[in-house]
N, C-alpha and C. Protein backbone atom coordinates (compact mmCIF):
# COMPACT_ATOMS: atom_id res chain seq x y z
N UNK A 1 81.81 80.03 147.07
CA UNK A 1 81.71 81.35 146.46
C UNK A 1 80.25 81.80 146.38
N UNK A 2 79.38 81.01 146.12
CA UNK A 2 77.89 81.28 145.98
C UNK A 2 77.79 81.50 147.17
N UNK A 3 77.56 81.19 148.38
CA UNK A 3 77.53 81.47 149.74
C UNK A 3 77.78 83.03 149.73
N UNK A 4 79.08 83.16 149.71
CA UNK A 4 79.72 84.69 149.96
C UNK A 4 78.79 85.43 149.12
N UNK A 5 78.49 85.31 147.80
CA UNK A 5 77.72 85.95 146.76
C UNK A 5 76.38 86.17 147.83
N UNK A 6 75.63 85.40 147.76
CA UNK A 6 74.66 85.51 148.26
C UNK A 6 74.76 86.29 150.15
N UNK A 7 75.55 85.93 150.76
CA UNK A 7 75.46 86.84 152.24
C UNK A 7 75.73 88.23 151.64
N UNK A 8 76.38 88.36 150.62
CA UNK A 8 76.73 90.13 150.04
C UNK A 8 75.74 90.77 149.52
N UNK A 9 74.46 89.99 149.05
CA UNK A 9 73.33 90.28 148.55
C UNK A 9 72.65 90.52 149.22
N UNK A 10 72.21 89.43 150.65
CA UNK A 10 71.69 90.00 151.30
C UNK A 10 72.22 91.04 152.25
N UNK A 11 73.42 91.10 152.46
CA UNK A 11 74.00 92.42 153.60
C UNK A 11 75.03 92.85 152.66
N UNK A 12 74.96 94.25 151.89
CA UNK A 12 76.23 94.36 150.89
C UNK A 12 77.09 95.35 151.99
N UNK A 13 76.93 95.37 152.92
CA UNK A 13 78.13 95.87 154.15
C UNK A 13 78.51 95.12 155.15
N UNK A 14 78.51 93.09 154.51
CA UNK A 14 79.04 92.80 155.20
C UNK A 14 80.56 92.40 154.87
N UNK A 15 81.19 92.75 155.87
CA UNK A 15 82.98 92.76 155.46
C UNK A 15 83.23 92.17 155.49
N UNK A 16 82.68 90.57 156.21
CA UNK A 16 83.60 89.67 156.65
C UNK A 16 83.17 88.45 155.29
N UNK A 17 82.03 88.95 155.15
CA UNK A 17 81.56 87.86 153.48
C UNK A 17 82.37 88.67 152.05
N UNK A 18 82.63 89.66 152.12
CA UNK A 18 83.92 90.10 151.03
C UNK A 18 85.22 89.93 151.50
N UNK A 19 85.68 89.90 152.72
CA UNK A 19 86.61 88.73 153.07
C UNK A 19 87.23 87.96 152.79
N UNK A 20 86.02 86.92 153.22
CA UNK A 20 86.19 85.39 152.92
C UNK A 20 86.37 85.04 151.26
N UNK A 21 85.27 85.73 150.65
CA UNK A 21 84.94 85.76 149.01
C UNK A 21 86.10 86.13 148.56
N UNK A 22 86.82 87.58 149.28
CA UNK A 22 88.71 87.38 148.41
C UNK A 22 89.59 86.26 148.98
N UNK A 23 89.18 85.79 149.89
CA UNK A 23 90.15 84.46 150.11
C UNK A 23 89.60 83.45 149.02
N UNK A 24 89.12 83.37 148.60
CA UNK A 24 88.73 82.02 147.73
C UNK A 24 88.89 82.49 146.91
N UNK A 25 88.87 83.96 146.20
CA UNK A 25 88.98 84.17 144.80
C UNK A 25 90.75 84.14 144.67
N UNK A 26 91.38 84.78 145.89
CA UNK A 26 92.48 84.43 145.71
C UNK A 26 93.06 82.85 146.05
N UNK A 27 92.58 81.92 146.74
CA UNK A 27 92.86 80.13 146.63
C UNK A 27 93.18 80.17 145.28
N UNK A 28 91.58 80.52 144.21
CA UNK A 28 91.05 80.54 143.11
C UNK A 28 92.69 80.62 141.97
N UNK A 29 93.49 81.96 142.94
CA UNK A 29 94.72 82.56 141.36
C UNK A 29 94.09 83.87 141.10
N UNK A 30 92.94 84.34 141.46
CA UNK A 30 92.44 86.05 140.78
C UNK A 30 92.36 87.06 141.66
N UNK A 31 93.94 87.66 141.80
CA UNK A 31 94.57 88.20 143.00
C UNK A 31 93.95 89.25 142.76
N UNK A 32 93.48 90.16 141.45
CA UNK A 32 92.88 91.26 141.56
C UNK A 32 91.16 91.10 141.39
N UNK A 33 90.73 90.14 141.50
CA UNK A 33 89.60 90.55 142.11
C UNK A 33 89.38 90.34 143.76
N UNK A 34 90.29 89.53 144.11
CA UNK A 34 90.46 89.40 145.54
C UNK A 34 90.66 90.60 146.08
N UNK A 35 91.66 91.35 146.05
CA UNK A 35 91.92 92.66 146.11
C UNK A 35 90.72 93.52 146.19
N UNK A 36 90.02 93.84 145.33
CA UNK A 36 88.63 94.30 145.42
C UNK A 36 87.84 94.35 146.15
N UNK A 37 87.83 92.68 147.07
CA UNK A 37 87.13 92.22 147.59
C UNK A 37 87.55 92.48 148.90
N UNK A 38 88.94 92.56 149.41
CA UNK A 38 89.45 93.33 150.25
C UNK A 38 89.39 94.73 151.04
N UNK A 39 89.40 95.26 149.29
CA UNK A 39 89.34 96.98 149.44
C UNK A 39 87.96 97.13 150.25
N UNK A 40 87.05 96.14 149.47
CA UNK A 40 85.25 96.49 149.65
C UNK A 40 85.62 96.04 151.20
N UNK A 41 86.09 94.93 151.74
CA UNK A 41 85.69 95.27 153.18
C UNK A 41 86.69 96.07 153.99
N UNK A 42 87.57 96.54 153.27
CA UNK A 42 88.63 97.40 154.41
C UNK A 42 87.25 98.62 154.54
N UNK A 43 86.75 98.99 153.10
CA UNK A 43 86.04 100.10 153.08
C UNK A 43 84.89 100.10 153.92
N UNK A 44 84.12 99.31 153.92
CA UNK A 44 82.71 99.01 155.00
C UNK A 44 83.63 99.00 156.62
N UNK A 45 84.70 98.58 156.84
CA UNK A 45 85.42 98.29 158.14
C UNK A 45 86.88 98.73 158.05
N UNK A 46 87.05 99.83 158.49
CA UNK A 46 88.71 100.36 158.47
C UNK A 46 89.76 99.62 159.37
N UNK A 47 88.85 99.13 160.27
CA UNK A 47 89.80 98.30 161.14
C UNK A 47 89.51 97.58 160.77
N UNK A 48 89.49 96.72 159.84
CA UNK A 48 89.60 94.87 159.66
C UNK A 48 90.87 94.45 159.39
N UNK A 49 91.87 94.20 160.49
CA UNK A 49 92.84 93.91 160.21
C UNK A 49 93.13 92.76 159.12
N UNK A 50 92.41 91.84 159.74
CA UNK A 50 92.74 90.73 158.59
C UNK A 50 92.63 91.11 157.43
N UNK A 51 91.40 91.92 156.59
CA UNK A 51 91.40 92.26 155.15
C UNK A 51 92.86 92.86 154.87
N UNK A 52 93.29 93.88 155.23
CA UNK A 52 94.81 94.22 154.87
C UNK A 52 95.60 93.34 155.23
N UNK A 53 95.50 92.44 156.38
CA UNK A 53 96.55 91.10 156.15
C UNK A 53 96.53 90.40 154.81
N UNK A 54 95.30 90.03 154.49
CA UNK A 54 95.11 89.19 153.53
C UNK A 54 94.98 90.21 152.23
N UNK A 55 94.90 91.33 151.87
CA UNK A 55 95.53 91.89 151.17
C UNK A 55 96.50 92.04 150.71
N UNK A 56 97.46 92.07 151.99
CA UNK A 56 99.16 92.27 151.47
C UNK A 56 99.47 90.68 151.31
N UNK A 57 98.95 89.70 151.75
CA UNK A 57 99.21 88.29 151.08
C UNK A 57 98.89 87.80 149.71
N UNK A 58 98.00 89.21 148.88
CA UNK A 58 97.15 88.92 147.48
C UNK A 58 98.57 89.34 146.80
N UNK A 59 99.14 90.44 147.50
CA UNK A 59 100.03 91.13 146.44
C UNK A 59 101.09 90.62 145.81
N UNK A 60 101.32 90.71 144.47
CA UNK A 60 102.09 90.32 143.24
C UNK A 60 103.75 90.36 144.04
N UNK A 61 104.30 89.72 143.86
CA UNK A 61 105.95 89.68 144.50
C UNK A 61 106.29 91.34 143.84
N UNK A 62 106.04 91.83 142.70
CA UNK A 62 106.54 93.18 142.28
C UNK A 62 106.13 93.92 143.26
N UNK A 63 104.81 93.76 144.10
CA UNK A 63 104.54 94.93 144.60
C UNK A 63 104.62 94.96 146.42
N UNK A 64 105.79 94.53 146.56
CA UNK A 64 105.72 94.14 147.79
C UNK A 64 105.93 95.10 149.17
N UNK A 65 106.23 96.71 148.09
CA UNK A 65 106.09 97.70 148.93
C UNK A 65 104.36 97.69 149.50
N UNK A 66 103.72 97.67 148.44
CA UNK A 66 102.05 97.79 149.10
C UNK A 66 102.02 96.51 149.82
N UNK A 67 102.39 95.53 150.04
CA UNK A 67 102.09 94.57 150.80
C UNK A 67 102.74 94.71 152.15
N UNK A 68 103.94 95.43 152.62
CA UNK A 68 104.18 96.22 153.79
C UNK A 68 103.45 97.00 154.10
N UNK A 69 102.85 97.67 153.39
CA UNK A 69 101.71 98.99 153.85
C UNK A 69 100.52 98.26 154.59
N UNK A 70 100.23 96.83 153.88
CA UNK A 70 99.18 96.66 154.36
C UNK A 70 99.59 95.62 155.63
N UNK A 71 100.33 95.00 155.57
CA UNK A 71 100.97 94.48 157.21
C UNK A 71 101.46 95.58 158.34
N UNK A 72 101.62 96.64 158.10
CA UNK A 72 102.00 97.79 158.60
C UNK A 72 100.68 98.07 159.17
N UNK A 73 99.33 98.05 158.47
CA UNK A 73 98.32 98.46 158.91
C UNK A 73 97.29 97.16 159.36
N UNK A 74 97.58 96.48 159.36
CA UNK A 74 97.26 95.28 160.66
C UNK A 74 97.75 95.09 161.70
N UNK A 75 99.01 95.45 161.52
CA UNK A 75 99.76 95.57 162.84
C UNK A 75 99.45 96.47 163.93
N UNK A 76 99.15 97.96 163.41
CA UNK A 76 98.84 98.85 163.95
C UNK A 76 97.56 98.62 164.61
N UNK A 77 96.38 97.96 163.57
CA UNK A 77 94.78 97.10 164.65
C UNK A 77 95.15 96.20 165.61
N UNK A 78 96.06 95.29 165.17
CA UNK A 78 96.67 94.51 165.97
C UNK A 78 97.67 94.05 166.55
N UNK A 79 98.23 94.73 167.39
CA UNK A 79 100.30 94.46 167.45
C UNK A 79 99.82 92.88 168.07
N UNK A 80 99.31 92.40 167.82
CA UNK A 80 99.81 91.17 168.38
C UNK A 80 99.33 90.21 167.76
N UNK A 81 99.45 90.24 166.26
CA UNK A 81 99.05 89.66 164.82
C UNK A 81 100.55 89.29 164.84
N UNK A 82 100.74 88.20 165.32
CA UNK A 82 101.52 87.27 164.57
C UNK A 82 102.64 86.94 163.17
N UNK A 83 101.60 86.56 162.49
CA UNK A 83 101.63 86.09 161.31
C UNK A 83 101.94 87.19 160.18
N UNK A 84 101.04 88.67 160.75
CA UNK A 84 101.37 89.73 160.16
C UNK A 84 102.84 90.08 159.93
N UNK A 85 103.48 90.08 161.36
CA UNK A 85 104.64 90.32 161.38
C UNK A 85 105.57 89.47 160.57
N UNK A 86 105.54 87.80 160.34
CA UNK A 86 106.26 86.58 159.70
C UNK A 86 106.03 87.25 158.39
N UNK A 87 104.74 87.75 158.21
CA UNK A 87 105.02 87.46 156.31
C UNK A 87 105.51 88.82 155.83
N UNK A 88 105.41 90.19 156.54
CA UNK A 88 106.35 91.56 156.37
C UNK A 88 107.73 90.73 156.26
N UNK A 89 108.08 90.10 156.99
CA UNK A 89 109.25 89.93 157.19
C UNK A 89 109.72 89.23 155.96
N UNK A 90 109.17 88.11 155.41
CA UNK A 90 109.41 87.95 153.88
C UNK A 90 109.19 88.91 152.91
N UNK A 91 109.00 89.72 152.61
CA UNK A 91 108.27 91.13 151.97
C UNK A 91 109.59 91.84 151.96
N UNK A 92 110.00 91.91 153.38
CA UNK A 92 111.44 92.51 153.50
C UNK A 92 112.88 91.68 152.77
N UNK A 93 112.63 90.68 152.93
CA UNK A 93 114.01 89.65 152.10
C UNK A 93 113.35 89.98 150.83
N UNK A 94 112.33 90.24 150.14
CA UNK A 94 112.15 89.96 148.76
C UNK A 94 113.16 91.58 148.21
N UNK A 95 112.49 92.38 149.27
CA UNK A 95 113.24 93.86 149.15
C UNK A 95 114.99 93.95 149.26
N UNK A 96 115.28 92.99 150.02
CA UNK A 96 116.85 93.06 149.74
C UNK A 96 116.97 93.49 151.71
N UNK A 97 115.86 94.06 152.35
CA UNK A 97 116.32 94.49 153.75
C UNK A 97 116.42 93.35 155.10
N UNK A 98 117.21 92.75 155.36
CA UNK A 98 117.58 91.29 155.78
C UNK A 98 117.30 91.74 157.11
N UNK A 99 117.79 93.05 157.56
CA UNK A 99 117.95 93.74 158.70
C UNK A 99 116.21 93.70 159.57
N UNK A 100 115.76 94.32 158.55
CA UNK A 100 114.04 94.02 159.26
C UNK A 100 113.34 93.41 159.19
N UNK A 101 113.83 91.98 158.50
CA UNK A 101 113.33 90.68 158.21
C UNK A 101 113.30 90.35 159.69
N UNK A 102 114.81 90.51 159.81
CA UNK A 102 115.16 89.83 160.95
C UNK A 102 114.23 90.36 162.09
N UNK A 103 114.48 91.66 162.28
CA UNK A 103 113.14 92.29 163.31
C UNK A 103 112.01 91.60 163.39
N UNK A 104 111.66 91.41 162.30
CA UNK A 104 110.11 91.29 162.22
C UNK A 104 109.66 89.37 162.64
N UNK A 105 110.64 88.87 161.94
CA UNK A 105 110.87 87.59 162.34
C UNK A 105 110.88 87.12 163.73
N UNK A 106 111.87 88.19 164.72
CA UNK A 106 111.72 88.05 165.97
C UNK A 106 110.70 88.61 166.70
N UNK A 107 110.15 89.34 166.12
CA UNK A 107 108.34 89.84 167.02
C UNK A 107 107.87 88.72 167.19
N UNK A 108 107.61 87.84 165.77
CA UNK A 108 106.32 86.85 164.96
C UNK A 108 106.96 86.02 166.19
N UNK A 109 108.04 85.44 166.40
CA UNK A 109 108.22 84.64 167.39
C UNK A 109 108.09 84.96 168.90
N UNK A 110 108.62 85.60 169.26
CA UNK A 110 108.04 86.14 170.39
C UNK A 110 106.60 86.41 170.72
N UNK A 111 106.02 86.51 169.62
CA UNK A 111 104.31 86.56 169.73
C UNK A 111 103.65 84.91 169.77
N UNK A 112 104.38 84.65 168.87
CA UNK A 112 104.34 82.87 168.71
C UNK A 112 104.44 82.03 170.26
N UNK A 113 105.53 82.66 170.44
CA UNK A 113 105.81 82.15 171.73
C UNK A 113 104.56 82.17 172.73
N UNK A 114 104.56 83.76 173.45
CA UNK A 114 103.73 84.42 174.00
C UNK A 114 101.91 83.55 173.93
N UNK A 115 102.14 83.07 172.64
CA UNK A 115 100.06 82.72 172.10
C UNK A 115 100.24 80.97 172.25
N UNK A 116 101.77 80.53 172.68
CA UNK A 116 101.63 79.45 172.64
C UNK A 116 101.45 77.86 171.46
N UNK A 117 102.21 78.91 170.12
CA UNK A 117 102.27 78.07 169.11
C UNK A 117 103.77 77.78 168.74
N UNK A 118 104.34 76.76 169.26
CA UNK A 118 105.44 76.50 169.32
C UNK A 118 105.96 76.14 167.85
N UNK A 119 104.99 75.41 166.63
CA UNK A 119 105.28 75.13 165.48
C UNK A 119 105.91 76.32 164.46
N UNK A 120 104.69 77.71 165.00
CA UNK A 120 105.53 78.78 164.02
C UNK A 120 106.62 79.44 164.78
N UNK A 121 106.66 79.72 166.13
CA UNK A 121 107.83 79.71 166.85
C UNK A 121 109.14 79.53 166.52
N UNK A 122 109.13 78.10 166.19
CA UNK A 122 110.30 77.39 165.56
C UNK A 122 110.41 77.73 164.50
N UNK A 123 109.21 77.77 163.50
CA UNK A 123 109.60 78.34 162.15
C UNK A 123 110.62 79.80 161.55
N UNK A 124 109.82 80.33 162.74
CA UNK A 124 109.99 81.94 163.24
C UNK A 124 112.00 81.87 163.44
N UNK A 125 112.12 81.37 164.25
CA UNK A 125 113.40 81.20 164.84
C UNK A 125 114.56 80.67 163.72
N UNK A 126 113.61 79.64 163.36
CA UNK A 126 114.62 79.05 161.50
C UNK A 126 115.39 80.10 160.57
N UNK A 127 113.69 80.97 160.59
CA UNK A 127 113.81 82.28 159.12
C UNK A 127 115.33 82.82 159.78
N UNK A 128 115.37 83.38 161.21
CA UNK A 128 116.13 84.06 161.88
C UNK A 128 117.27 83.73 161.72
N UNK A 129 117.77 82.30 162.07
CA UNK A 129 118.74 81.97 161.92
C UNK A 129 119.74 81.87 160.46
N UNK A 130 118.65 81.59 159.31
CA UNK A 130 118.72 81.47 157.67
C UNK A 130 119.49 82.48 157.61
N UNK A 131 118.80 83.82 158.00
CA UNK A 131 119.45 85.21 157.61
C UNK A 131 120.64 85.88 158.16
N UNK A 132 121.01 84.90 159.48
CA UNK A 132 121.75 85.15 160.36
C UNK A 132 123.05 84.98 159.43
N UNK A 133 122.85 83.73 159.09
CA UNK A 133 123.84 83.05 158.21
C UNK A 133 124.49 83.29 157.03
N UNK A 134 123.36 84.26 156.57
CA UNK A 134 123.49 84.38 155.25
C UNK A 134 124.37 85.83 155.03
């Protein structure tokens, strides 16, 4: 955390050291200052996909509409964010919509596939099947 503190001191527009600094504050449990720390680099960098990835991963299970917004808008920097797509897709079962779980589940794998990570692949394919079932 001192690290991040200090690269923000010396460069307070750098995005990728408010970043990192909300990943640890959120490791930490202090989802809203992580958040902050997010906002500050979505704001210095509109395209930082990852900050709105890892934004919508800060967000409270209540608020899991803003945590689609912000996988929605990583996706859009990056359609071929992965992971973006896997964790919308939980976002969506928390919402009750099984239907675009499932969608989204099958991108993350097919992207999985595609990048050559067969571990979330399979994972990918599991969620799919869970919901299939269910």
């Amino acid at each position: 955390m001192a690290d991040y503190n200090q690269a923000i001191k010396i460069n307070p527009n750098h995005a990728n050291a408010y970043n990192n600094r909300g990943n640890a504050k959120s490791d930490l449990g202090d989802k809203e200052a992580a958040i902050a720390d997010y906002n500050q680099a979505i704001k210095i960098n509109p395209n930082y996909a990852e900050a709105y990835y890892n934004r919508g991963n800060a967000r409270d299970l209540e608020d899991q509409q803003a945590a689609i917004v912000d996988y929605n808008q990583a996706i859009k920097i990056n359609p071929n964010y992965a992971v973006a797509y896997y964790n919308r897709g939980f976002a969506y079962i928390i919402l009750g919509d099984k239907q675009a779980a499932i969608t989204d589940f099958q991108e993350a794998a097919k992207l999985y596939q595609q990048q050559g990570d067969n571990t979330w692949y399979r994972k990918a394919l599991d969620r799919i099947s869970e919901l299939q079932q269910h």
